[in-house]
C-alpha atoms as a PDB file:
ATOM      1  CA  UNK A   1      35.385   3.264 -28.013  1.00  0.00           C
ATOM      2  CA  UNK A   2      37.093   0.706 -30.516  1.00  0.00           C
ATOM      3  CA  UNK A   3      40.424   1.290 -31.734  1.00  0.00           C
ATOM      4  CA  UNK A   4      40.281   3.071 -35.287  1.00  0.00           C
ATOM      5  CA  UNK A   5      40.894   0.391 -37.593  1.00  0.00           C
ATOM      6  CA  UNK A   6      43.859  -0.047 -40.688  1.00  0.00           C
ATOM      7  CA  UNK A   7      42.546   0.575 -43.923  1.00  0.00           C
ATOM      8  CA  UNK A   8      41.900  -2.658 -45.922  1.00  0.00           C
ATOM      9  CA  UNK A   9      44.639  -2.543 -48.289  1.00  0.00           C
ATOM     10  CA  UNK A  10      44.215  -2.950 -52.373  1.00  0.00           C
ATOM     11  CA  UNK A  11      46.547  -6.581 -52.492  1.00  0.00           C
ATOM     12  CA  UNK A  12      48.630  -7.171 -55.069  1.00  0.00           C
ATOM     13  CA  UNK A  13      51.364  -9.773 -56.543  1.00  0.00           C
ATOM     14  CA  UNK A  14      55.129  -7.929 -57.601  1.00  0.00           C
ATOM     15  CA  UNK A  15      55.006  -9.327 -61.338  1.00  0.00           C
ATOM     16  CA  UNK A  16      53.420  -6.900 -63.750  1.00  0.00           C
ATOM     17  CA  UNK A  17      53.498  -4.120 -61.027  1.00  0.00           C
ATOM     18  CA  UNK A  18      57.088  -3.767 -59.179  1.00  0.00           C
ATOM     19  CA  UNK A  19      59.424  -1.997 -61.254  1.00  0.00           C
ATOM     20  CA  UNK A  20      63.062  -1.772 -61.261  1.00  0.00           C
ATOM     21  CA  UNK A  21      65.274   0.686 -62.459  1.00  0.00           C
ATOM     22  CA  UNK A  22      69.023   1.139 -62.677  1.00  0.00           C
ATOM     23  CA  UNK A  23      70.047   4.950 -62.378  1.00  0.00           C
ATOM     24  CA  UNK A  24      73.742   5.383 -62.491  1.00  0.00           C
ATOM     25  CA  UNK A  25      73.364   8.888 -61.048  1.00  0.00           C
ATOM     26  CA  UNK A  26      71.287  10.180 -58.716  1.00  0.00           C
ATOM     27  CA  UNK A  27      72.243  14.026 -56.757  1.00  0.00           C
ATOM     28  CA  UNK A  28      70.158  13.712 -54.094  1.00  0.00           C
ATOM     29  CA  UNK A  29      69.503  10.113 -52.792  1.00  0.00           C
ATOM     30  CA  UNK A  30      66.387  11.623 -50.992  1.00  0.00           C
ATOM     31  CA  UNK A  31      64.687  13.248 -53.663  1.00  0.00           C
ATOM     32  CA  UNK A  32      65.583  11.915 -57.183  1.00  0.00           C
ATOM     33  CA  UNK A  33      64.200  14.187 -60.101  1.00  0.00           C
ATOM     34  CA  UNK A  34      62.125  12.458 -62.893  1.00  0.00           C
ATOM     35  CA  UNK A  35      64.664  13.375 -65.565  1.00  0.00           C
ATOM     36  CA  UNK A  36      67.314  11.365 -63.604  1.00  0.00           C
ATOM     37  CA  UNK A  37      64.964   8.261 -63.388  1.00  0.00           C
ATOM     38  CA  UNK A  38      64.229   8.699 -66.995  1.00  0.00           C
ATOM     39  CA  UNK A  39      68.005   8.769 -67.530  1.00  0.00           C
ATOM     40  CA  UNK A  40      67.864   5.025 -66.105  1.00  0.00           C
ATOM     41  CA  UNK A  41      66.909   1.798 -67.863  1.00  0.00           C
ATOM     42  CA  UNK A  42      64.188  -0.278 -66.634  1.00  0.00           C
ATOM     43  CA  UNK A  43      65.345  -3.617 -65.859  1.00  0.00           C
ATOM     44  CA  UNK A  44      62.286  -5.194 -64.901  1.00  0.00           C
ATOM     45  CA  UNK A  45      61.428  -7.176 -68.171  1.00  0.00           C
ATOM     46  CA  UNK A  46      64.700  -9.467 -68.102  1.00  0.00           C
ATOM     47  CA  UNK A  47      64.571  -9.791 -64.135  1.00  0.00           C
ATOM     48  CA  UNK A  48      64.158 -13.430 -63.037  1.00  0.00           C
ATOM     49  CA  UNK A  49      64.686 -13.435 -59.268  1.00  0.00           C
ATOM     50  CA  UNK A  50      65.271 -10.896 -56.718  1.00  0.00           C
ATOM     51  CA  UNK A  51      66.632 -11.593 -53.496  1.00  0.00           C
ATOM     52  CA  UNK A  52      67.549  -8.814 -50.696  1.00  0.00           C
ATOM     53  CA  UNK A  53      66.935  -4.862 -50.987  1.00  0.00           C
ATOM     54  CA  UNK A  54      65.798  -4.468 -47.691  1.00  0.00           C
ATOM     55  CA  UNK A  55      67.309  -2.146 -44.512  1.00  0.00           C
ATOM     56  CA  UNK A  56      67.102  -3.627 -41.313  1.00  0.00           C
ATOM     57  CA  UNK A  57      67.909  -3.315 -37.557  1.00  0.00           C
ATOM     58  CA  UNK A  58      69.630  -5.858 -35.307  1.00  0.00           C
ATOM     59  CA  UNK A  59      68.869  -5.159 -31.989  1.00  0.00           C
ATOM     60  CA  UNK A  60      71.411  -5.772 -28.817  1.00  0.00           C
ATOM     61  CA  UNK A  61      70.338  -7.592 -25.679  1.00  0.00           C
ATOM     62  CA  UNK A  62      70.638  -5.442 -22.715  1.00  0.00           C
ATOM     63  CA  UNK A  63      70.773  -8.054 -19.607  1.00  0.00           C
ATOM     64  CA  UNK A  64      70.935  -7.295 -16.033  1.00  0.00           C
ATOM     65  CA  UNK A  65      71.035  -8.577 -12.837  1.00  0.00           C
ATOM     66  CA  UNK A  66      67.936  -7.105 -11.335  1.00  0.00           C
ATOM     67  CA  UNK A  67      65.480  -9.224 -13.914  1.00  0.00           C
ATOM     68  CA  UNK A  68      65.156 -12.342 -15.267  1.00  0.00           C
ATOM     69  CA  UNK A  69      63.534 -10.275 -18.216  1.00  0.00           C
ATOM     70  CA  UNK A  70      66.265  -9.652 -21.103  1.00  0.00           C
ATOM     71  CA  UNK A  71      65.578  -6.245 -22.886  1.00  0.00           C
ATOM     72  CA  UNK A  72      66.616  -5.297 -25.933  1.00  0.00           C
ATOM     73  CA  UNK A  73      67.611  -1.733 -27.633  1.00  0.00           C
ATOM     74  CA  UNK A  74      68.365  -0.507 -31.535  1.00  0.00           C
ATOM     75  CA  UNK A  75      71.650  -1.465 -32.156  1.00  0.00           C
ATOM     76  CA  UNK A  76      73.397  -1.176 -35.669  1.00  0.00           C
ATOM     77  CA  UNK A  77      71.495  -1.233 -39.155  1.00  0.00           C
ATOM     78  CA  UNK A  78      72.313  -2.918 -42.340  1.00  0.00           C
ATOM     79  CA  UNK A  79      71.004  -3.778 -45.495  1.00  0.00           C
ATOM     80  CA  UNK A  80      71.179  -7.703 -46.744  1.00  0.00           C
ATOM     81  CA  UNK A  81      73.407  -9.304 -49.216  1.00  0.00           C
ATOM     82  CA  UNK A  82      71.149  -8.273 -52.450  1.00  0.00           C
ATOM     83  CA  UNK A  83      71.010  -9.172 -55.994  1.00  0.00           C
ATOM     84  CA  UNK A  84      68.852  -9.462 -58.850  1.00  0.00           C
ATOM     85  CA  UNK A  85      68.985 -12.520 -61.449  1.00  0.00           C
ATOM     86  CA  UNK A  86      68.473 -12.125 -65.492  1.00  0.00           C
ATOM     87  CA  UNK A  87      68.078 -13.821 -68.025  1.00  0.00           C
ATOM     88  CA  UNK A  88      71.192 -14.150 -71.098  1.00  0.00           C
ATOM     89  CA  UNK A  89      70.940 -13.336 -74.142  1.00  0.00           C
ATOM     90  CA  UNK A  90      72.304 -15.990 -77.144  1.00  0.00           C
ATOM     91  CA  UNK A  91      73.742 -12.939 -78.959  1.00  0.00           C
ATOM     92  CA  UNK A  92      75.107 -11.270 -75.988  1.00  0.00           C
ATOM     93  CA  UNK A  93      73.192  -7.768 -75.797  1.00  0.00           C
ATOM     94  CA  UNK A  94      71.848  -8.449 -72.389  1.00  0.00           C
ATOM     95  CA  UNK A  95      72.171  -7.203 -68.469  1.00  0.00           C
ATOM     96  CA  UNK A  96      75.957  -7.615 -69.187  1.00  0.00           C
ATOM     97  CA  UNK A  97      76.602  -4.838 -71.565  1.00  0.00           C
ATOM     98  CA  UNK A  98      74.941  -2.420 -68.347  1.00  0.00           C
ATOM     99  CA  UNK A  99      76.037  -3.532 -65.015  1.00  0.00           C
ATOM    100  CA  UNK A 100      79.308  -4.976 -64.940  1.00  0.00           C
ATOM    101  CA  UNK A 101      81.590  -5.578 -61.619  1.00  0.00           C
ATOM    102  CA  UNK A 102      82.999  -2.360 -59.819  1.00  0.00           C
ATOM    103  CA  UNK A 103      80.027  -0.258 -61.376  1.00  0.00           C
ATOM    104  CA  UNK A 104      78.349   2.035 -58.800  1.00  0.00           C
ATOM    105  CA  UNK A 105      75.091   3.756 -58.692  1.00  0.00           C
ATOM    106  CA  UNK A 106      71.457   3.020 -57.481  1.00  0.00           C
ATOM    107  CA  UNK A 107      68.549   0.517 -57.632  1.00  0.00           C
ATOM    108  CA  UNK A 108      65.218   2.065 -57.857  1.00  0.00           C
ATOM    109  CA  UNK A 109      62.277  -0.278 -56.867  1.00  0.00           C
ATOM    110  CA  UNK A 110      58.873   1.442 -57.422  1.00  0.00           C
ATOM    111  CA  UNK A 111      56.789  -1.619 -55.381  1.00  0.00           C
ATOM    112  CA  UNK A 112      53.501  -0.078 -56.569  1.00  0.00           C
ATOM    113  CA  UNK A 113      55.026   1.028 -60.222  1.00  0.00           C
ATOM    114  CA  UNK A 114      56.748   4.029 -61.718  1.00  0.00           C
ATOM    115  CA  UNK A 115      53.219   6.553 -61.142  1.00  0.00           C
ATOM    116  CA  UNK A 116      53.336  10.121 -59.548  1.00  0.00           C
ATOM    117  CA  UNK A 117      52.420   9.972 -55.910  1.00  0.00           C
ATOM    118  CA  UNK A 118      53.028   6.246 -55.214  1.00  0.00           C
ATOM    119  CA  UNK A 119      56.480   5.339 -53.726  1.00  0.00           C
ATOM    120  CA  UNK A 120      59.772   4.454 -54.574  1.00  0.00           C
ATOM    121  CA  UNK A 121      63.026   2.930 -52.491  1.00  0.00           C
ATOM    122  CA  UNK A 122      66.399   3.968 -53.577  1.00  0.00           C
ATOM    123  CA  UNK A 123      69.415   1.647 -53.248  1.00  0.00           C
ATOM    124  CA  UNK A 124      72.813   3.465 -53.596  1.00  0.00           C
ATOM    125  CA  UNK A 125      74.706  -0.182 -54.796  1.00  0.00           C
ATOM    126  CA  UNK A 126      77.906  -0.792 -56.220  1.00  0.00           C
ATOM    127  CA  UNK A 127      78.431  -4.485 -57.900  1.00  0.00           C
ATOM    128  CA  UNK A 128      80.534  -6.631 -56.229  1.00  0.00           C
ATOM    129  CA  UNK A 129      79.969  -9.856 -59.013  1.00  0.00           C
ATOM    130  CA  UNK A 130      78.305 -10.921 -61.528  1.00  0.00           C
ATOM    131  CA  UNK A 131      78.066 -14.972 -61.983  1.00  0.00           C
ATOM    132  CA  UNK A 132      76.336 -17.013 -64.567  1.00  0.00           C
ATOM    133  CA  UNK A 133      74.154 -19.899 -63.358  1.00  0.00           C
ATOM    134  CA  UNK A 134      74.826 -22.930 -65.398  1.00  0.00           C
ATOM    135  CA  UNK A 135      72.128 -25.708 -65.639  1.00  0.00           C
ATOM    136  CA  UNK A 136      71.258 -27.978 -68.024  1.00  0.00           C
ATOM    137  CA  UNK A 137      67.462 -27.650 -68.502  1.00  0.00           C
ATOM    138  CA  UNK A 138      66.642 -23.552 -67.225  1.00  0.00           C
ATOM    139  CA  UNK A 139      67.058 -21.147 -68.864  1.00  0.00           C
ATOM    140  CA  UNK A 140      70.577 -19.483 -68.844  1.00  0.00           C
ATOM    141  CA  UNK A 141      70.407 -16.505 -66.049  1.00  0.00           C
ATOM    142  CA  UNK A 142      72.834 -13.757 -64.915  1.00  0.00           C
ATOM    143  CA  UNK A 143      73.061 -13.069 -60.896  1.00  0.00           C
ATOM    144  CA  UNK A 144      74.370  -9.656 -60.512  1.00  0.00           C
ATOM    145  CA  UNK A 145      74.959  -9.128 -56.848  1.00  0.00           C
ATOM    146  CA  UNK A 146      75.416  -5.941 -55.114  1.00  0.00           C
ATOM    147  CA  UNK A 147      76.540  -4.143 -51.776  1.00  0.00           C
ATOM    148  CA  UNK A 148      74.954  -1.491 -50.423  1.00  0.00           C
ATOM    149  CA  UNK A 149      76.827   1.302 -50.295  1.00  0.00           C
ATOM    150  CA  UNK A 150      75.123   4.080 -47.727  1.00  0.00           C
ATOM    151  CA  UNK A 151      71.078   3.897 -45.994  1.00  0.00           C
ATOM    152  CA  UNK A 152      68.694   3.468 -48.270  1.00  0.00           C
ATOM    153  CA  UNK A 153      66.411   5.605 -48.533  1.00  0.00           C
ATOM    154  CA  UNK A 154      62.538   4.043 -48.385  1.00  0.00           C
ATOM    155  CA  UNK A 155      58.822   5.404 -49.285  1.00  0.00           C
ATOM    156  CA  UNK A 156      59.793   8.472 -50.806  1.00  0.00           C
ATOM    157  CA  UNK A 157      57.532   9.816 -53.169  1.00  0.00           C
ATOM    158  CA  UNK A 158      57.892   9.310 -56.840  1.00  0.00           C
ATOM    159  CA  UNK A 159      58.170  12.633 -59.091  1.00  0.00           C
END
């Protein structure tokens, strides 16, 4: 008998689906409430670029003697360097009047969209800088980088 086989999935491109909010305060990291996500602001409409916001493992060799084979086993997990890049406003009312250096709270990124019973990862974050990019002929942009602050928490259900 054949193995069972994956779902085909429904395939999809981020823009005009991802979502991300920032929520400066969250109780429980596991199991945020709707009226605390509502208390965020979406961010998604001035994003440019998003780089990071994802938890990984870096596993540690485990050599011996008796093989020529090296194993491997879990060793520590960390999330990457992260940030998201927006655009600047000429007037000023933009990403920088929200997230400013030394600010703590959480990155909410609903892959599929903000919609009951699809799924949501929450970043607890605190911003470590926030540079301008300077060129001559793009569009003037924002990076706001951030660090991680404690394990994300992935594919939770949104409320």
């Amino acid at each position: 008998m054949a193995a069972t086989p994956l779902t085909p999935s429904t395939r999809y491109i981020p823009p005009g689906v991802t979502q991300y909010y920032w929520v400066a305060s969250i109780a429980n990291k596991n199991s945020p409430t709707r009226s605390e996500l509502n208390a965020g602001t979406d961010l998604t409409g001035e994003i440019n670029a998003v780089s990071g916001f994802s938890y990984s493992n870096s596993p540690v060799e485990t050599p011996d003697l008796g093989s020529t084979f090296t194993s491997k086993i879990p060793g520590l997990n960390a999330a990457d360097d992260s940030s998201l890049t927006f655009y600047l406003s000429q007037s000023g009312t933009d990403v920088r009047t929200l997230l400013t250096k030394g600010l703590t709270g959480f990155i909410v990124i609903f892959s599929e969209g903000d919609l009951p019973g699809k799924v949501m990862d929450v970043y607890p974050v605190s911003i470590s800088a926030a540079p301008k990019q300077r060129t001559m002929s793009d569009p003037s942009h924002i990076m706001v980088n951030f660090t991680i602050t404690s394990i994300p928490v992935e594919n939770i259900a949104v409320p």
